[in-house]
C-alpha atoms as a PDB file:
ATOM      1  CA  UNK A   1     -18.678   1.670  -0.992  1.00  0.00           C
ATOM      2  CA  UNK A   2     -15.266   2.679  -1.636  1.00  0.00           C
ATOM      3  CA  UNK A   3     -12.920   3.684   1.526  1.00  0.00           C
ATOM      4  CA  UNK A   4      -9.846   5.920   2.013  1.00  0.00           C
ATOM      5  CA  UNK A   5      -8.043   7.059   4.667  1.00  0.00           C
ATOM      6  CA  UNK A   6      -7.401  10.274   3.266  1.00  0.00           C
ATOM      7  CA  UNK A   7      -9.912  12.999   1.939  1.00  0.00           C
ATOM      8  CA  UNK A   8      -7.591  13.786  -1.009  1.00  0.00           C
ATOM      9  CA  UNK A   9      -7.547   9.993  -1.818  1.00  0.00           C
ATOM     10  CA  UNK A  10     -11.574  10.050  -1.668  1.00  0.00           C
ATOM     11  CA  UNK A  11     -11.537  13.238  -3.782  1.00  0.00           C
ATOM     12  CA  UNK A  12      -9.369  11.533  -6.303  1.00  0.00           C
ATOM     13  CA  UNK A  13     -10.912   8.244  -6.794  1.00  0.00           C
ATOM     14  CA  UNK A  14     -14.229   9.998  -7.185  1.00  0.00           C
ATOM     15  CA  UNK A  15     -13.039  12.229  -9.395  1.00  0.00           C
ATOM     16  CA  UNK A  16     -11.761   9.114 -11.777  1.00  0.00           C
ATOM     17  CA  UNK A  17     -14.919   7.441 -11.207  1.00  0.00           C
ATOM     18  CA  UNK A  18     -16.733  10.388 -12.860  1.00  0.00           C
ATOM     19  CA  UNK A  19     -13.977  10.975 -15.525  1.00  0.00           C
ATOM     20  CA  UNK A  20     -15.920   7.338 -17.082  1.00  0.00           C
ATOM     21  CA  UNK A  21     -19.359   9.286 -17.145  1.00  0.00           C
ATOM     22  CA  UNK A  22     -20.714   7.616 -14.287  1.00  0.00           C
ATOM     23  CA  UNK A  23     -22.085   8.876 -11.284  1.00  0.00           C
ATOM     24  CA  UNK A  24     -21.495   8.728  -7.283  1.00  0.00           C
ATOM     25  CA  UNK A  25     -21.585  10.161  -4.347  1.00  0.00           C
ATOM     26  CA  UNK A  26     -19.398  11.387  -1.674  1.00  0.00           C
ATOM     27  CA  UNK A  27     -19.224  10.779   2.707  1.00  0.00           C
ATOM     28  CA  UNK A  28     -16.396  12.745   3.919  1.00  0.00           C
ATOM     29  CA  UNK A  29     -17.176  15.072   6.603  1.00  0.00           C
ATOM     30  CA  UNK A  30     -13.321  16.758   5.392  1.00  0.00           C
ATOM     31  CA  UNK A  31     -15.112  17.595   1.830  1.00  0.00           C
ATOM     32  CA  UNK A  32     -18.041  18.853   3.551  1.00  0.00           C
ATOM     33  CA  UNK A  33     -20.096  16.431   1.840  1.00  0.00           C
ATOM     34  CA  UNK A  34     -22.343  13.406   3.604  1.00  0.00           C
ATOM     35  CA  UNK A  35     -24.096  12.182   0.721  1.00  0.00           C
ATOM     36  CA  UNK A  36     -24.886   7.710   0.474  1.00  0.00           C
ATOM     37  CA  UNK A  37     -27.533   7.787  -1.853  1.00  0.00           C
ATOM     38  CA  UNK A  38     -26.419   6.570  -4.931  1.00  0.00           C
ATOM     39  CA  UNK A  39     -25.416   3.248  -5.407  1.00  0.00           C
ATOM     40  CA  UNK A  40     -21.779   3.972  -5.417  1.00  0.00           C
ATOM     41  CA  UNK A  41     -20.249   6.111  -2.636  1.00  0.00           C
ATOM     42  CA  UNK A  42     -17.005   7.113  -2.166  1.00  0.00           C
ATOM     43  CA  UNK A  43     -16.147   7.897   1.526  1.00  0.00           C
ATOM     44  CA  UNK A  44     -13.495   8.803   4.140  1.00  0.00           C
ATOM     45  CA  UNK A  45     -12.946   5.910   6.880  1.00  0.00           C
ATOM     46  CA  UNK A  46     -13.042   8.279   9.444  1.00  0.00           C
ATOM     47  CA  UNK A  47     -16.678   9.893   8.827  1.00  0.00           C
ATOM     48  CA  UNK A  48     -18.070   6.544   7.681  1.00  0.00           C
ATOM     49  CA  UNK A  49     -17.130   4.697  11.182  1.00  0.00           C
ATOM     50  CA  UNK A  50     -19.331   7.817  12.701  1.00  0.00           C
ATOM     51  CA  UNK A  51     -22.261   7.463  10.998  1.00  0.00           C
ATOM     52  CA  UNK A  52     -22.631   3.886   9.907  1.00  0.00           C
ATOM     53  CA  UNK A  53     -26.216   3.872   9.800  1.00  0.00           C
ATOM     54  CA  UNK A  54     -26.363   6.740   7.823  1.00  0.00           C
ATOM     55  CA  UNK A  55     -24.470   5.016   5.221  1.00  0.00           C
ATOM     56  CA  UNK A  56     -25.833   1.785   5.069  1.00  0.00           C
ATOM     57  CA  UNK A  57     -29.208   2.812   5.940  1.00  0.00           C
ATOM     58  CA  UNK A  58     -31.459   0.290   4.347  1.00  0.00           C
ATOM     59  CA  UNK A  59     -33.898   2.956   3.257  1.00  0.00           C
ATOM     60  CA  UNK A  60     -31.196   4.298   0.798  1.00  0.00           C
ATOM     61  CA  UNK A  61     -32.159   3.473  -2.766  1.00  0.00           C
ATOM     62  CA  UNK A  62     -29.310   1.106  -3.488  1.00  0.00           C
ATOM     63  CA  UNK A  63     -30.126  -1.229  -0.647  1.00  0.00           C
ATOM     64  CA  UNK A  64     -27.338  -2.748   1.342  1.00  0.00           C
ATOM     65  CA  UNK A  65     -23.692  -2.481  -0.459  1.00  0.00           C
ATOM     66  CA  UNK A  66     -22.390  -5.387  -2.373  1.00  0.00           C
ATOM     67  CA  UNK A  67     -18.989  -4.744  -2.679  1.00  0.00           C
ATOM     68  CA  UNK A  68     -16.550  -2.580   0.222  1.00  0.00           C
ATOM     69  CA  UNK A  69     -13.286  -1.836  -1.959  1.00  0.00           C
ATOM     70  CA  UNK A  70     -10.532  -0.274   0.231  1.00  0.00           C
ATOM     71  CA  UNK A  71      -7.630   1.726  -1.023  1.00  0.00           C
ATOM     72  CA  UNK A  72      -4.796   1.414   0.382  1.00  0.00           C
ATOM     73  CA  UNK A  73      -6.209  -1.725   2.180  1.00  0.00           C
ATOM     74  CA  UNK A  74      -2.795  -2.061   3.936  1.00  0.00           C
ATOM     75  CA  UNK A  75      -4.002  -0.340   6.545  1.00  0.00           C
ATOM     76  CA  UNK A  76      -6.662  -2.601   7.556  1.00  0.00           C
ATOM     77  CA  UNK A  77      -5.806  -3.111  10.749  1.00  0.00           C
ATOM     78  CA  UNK A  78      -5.907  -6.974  12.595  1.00  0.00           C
ATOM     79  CA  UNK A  79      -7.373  -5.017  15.594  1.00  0.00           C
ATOM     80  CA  UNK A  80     -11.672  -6.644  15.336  1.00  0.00           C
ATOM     81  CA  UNK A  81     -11.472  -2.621  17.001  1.00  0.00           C
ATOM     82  CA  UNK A  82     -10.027  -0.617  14.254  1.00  0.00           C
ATOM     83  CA  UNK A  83     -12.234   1.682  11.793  1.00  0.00           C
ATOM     84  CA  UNK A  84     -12.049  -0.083   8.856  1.00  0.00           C
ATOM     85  CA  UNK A  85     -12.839  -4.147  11.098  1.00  0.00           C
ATOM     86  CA  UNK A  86     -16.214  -1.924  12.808  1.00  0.00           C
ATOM     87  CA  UNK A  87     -17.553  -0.640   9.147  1.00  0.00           C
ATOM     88  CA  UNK A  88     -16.941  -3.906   7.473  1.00  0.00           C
ATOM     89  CA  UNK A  89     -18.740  -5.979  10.284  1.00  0.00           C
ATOM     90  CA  UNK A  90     -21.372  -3.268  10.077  1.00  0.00           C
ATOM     91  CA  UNK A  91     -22.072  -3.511   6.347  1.00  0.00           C
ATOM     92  CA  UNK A  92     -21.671  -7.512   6.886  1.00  0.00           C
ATOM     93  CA  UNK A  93     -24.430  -7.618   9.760  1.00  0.00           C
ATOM     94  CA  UNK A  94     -26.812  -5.793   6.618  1.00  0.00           C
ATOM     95  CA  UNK A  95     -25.200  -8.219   3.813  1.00  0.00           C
ATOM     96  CA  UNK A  96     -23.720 -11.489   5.271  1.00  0.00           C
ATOM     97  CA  UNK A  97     -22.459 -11.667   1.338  1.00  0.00           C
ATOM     98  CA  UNK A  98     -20.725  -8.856   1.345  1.00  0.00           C
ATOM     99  CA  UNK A  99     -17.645  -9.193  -0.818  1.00  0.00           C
ATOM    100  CA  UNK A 100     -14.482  -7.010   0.249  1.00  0.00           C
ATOM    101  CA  UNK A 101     -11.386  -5.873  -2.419  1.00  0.00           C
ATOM    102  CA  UNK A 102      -8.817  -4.363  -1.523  1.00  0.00           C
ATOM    103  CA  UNK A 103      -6.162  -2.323  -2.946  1.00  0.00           C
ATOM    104  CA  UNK A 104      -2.265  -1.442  -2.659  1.00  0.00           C
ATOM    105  CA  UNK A 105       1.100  -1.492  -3.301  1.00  0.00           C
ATOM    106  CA  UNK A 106       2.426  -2.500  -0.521  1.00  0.00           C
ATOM    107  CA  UNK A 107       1.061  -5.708   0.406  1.00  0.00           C
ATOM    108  CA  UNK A 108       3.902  -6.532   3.193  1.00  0.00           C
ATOM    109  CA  UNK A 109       4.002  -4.518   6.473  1.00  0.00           C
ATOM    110  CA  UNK A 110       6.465  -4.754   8.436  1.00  0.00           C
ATOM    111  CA  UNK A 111       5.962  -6.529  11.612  1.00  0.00           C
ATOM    112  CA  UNK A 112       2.854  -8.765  10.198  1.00  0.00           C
ATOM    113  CA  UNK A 113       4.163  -9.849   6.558  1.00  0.00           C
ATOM    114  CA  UNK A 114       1.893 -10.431   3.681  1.00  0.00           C
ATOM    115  CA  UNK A 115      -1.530  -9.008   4.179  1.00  0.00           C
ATOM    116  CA  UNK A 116      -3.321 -11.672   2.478  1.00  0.00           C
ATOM    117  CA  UNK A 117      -3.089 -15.796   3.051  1.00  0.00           C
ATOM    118  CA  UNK A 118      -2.805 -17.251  -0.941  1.00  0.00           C
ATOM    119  CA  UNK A 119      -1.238 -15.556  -3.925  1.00  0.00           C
ATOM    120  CA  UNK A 120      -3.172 -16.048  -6.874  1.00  0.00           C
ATOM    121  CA  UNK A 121      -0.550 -18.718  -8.360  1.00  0.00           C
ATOM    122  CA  UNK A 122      -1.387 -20.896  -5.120  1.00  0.00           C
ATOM    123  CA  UNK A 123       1.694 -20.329  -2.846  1.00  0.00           C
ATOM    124  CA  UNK A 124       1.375 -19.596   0.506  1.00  0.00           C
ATOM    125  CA  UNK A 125       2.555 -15.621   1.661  1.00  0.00           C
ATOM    126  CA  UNK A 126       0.707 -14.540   4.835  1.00  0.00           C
ATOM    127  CA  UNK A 127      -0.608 -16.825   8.188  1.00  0.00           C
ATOM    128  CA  UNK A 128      -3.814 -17.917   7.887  1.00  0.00           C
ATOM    129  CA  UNK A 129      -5.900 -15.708   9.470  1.00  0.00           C
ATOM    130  CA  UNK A 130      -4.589 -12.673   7.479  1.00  0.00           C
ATOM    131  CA  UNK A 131      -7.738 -10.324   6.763  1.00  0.00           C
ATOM    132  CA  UNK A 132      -7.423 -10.681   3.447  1.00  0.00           C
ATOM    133  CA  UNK A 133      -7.343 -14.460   2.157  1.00  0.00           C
ATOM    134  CA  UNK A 134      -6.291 -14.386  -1.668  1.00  0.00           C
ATOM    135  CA  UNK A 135      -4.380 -11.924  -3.938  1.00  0.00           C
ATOM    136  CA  UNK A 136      -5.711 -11.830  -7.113  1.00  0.00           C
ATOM    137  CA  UNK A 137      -4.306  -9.595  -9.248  1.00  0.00           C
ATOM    138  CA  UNK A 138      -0.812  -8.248  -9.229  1.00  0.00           C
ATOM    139  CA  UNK A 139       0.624  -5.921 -11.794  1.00  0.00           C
ATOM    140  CA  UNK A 140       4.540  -7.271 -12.260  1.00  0.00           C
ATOM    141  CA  UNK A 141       6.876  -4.042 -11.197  1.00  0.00           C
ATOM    142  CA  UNK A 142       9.024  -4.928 -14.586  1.00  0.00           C
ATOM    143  CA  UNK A 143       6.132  -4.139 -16.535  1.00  0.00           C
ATOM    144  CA  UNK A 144       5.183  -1.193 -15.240  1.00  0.00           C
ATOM    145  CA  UNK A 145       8.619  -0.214 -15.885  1.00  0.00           C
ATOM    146  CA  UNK A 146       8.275  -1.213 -19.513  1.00  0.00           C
ATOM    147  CA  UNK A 147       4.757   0.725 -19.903  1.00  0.00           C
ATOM    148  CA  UNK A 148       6.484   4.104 -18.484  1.00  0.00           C
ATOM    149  CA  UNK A 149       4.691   4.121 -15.332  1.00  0.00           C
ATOM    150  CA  UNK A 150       7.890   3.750 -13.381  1.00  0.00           C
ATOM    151  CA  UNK A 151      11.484   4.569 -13.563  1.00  0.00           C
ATOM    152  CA  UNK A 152      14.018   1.963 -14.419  1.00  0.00           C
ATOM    153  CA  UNK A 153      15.644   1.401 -11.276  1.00  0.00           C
ATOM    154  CA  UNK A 154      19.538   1.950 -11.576  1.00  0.00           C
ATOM    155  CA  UNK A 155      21.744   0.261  -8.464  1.00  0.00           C
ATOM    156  CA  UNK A 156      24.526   2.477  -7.315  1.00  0.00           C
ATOM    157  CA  UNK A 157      26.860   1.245  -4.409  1.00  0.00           C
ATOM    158  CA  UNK A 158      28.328   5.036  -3.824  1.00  0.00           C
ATOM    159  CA  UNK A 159      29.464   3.202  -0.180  1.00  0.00           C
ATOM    160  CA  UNK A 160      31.625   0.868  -2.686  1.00  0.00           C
ATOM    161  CA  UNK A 161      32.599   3.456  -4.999  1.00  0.00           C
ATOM    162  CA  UNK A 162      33.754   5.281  -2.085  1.00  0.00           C
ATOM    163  CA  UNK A 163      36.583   3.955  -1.126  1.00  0.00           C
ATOM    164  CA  UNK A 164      40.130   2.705  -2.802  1.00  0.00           C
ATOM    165  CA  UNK A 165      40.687  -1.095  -2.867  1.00  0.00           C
ATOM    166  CA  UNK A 166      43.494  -0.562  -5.266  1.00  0.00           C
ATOM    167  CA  UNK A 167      46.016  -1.435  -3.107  1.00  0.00           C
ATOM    168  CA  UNK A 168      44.104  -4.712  -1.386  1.00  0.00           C
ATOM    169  CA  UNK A 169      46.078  -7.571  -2.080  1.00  0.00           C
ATOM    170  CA  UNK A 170      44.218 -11.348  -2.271  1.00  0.00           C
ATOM    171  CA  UNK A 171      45.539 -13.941   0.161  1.00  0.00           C
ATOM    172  CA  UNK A 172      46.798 -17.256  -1.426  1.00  0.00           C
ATOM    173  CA  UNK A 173      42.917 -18.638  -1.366  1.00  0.00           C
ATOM    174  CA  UNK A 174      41.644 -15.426  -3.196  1.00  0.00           C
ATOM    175  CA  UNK A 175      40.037 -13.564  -0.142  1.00  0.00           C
ATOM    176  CA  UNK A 176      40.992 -10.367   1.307  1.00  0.00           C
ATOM    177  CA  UNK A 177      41.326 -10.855   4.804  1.00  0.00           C
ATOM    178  CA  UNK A 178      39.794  -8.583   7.581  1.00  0.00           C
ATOM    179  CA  UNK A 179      42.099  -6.914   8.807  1.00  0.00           C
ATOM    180  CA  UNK A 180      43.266  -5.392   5.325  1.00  0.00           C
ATOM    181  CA  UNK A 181      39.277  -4.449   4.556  1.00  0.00           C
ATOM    182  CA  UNK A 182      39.290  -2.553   8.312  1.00  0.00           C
ATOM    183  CA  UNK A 183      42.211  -0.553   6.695  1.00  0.00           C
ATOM    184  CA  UNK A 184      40.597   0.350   3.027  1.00  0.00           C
ATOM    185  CA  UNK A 185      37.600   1.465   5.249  1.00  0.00           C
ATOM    186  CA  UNK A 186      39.227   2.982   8.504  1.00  0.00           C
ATOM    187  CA  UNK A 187      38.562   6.476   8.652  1.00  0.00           C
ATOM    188  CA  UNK A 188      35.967   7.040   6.414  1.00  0.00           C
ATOM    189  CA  UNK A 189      31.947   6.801   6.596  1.00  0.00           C
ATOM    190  CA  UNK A 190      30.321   5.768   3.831  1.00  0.00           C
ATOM    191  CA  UNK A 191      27.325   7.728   4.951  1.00  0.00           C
ATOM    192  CA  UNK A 192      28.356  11.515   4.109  1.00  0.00           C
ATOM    193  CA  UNK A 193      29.289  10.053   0.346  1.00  0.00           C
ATOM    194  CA  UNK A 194      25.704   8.076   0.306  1.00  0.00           C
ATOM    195  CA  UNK A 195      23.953  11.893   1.107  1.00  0.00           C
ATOM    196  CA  UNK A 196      26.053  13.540  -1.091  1.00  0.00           C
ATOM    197  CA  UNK A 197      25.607  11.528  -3.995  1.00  0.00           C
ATOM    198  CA  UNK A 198      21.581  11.569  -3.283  1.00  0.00           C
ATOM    199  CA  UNK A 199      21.647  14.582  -3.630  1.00  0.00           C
ATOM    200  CA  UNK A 200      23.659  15.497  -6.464  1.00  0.00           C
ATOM    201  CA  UNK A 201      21.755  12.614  -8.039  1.00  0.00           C
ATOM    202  CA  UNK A 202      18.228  14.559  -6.969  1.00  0.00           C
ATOM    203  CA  UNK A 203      19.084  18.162  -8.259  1.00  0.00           C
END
């Protein structure tokens, strides 16, 4: 079973899934299809929580799933309440060896840290009762800078480049003292030159 949160996410991943000549279905009550036949089924978090039994009905010819893989597994929630902690109890109650993977790229939320306990190189990242106990597999951002799947990322400082320090004089230890930085800066916001330069940047 493969979970989204979105319908266009389940439409996606299904439609990549079938791009390798293989087969599955769909349960996403948004793409008007409720379909857990096959062995792999690609379904919306939402309209799987509703009808858990329909999904993991034993009767189904795959039997009970294997494998739960979440996109976006972020948003697995601490909360034993939340959608995605009721359908992987459920599917655990029918297969006490159910393995779960998730997915992201964003594996630190704000407010809770890592979302899993272990990197795979053995340091420690989240607490240990994160949901998720091990990472293992991370693609290096570097690289995917090198293959062309990202940008390079450029730093700017337009708040910097804003202003003049021409004039700023060191003290006899080589700082600039406070009150001469207040002056360079006095007047002007950094943030209408930071928006500007966005923008020009973005057009």
């Amino acid at each position: 079973l493969v979970l989204a949160h979105v319908r266009e996410l389940v439409e996606q991943n299904h439609a990549k899934y079938l791009a390798y000549g293989l087969e599955a279905d769909i349960f996403s009550a948004g793409l008007g299809r409720k379909e857990s036949a096959r062995q792999v089924v690609f379904g919306s978090v939402q309209s799987v929580v509703r009808h858990l039994d329909a999904v993991s009905d034993e009767q189904n010819a795959h039997g009970p799933f294997t494998l739960l893989v979440i996109d976006e597994c972020h948003r697995v929630s601490l909360d034993a309440d939340s959608s995605y902690r009721r359908v992987i109890d459920h599917l655990r109650s029918r297969n006490p060896s159910l393995k779960v993977l998730g997915l992201t790229a964003t594996p630190y939320r704000l407010g809770q840290g890592f979302i899993y306990h272990r990197h795979r190189h053995g340091m420690v990242r989240g607490d240990a009762d994160s949901f998720f106990g091990d990472c293992v597999f991370e693609q290096p951002l570097r690289l995917m800078v090198r293959q062309g799947y990202l940008s390079e990322p450029k730093r700017i400082d337009v708040a910097i480049e804003g202003y003049d320090f021409s004039a700023l004089v060191p003290s006899v230890g080589g700082s600039f003292s406070d009150q001469a930085l207040n002056e360079v800066v006095k007047g002007a916001r950094a943030t209408p030159g930071i928006v500007a330069d966005v923008m020009a940047r973005a057009a």
